[in-house]
Protein backbone atom coordinates (compact mmCIF):
# COMPACT_ATOMS: atom_id res chain seq x y z
CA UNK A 1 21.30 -7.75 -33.80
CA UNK A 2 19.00 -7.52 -30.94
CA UNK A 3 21.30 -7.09 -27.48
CA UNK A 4 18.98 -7.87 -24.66
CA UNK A 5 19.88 -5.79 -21.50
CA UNK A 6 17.89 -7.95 -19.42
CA UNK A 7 19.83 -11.31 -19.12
CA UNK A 8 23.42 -11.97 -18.56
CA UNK A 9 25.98 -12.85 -20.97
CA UNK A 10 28.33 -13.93 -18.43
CA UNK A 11 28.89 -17.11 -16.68
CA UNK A 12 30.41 -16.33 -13.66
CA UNK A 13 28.59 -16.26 -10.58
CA UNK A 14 29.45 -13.52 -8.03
CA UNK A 15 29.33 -15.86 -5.26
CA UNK A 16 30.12 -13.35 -2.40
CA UNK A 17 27.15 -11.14 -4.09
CA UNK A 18 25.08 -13.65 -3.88
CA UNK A 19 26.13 -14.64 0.09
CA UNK A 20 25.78 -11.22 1.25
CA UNK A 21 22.31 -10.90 -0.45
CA UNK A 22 21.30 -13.96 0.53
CA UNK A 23 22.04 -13.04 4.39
CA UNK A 24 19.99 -9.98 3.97
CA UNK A 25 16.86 -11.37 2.42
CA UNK A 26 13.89 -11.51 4.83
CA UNK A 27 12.41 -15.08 5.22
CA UNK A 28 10.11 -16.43 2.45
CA UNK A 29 7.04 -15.66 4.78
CA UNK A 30 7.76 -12.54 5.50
CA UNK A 31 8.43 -11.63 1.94
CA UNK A 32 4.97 -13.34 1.22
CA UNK A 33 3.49 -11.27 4.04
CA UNK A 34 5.13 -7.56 1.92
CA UNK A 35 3.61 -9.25 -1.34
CA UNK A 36 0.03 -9.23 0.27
CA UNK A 37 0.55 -5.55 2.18
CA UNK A 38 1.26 -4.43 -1.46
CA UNK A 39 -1.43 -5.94 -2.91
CA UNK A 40 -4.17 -3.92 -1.07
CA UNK A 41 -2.73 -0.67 -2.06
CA UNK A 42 -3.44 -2.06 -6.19
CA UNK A 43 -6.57 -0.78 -5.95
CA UNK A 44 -7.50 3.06 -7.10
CA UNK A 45 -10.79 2.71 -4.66
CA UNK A 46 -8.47 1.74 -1.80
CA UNK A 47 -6.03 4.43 -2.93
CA UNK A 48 -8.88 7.26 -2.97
CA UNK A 49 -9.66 5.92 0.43
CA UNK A 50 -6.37 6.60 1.86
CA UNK A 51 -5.36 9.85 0.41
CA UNK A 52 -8.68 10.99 1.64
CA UNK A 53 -7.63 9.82 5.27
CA UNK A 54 -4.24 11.48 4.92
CA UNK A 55 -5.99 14.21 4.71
CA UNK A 56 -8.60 13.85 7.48
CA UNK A 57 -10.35 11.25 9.52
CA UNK A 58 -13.78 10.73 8.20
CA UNK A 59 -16.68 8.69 8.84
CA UNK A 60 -18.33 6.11 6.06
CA UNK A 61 -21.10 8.89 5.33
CA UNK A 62 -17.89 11.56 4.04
CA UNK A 63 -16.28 8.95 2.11
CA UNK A 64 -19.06 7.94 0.50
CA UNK A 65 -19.77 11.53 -0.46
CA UNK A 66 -16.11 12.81 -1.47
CA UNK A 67 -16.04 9.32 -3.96
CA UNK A 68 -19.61 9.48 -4.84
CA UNK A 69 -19.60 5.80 -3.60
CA UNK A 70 -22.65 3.76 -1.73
CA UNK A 71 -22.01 3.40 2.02
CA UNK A 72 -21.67 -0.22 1.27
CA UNK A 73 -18.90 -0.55 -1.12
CA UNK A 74 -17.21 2.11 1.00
CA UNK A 75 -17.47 -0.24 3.78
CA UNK A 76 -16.32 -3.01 2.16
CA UNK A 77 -12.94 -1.18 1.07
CA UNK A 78 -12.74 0.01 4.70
CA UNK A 79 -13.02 -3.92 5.97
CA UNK A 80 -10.02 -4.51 3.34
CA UNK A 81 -8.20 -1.64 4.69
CA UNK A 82 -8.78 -3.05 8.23
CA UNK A 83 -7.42 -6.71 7.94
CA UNK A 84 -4.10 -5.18 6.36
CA UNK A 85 -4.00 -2.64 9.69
CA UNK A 86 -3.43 0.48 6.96
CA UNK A 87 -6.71 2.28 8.51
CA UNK A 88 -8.05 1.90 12.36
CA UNK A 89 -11.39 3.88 14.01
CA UNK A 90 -12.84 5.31 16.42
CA UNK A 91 -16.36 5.14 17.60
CA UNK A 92 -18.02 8.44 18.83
CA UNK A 93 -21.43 8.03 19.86
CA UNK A 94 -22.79 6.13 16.74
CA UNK A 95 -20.54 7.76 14.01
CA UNK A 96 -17.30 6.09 13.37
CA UNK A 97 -14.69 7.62 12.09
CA UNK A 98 -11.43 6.34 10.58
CA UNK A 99 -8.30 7.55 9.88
CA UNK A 100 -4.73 5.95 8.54
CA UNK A 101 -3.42 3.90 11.04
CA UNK A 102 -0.21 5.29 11.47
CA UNK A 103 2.53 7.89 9.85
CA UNK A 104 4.42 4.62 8.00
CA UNK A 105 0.75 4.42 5.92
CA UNK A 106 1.52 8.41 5.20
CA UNK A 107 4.92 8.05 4.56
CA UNK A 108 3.91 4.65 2.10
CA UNK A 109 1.61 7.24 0.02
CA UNK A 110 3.41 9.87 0.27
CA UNK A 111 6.41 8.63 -0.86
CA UNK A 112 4.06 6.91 -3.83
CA UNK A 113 2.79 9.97 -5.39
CA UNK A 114 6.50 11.49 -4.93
CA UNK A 115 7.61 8.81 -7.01
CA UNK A 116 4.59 9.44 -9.58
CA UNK A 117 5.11 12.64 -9.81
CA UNK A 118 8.50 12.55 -10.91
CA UNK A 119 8.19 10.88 -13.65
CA UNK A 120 5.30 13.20 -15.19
């Protein structure tokens, strides 16, 4: 017989569960807002891009080198990587050099690869 572990066989809702939950959730927006943050980090080109800047700011020219990417598409992931605030810059003459935009972005892949790494 084939128990599924995934639904419930009860038919009792835990109402005060449910209430205290419910009190806790963050509005639908801003749950729609985490939904699109996470989204930009489901790419491994985006990915590469950060763990590169966790480990040093860099300009396009570096990044482009390190992933054996063109300038361009670099750019492009950059742009991406801009809207969602996870990288900001710095101009310096005319180089332009980014880096993560704050320690939550570390602590986001860090925390990532910790969890990745436990399981291997």
């Amino acid at each position: 017989m084939d128990k599924r572990i995934d639904t419930c066989s009860c038919n009792i809702i835990h109402d005060e569960i449910v209430n205290e939950v419910k009190k806790k959730m963050p509005e639908e927006e801003v749950l729609f807002d985490l939904a699109e943050f996470f989204k930009v980090f489901g790419d491994s080109t985006r990915i590469k891009i950060m763990y590169a800047l966790f480990e040093h700011e860099m300009c396009v020219c570096d990044i482009a080198a390190l992933l054996n990417m063109t300038q361009s598409a670099v750019s492009h992931q950059l742009r991406v990587l801009k809207q969602a605030r996870l990288v900001k810059y710095r101009k310096e003459g005319k180089v332009v050099y980014y880096s993560l935009n704050d320690e939550h972005i570390k602590d986001i892949v860090k925390e990532g690869l910790e969890h990745i790494n436990e399981g291997r």
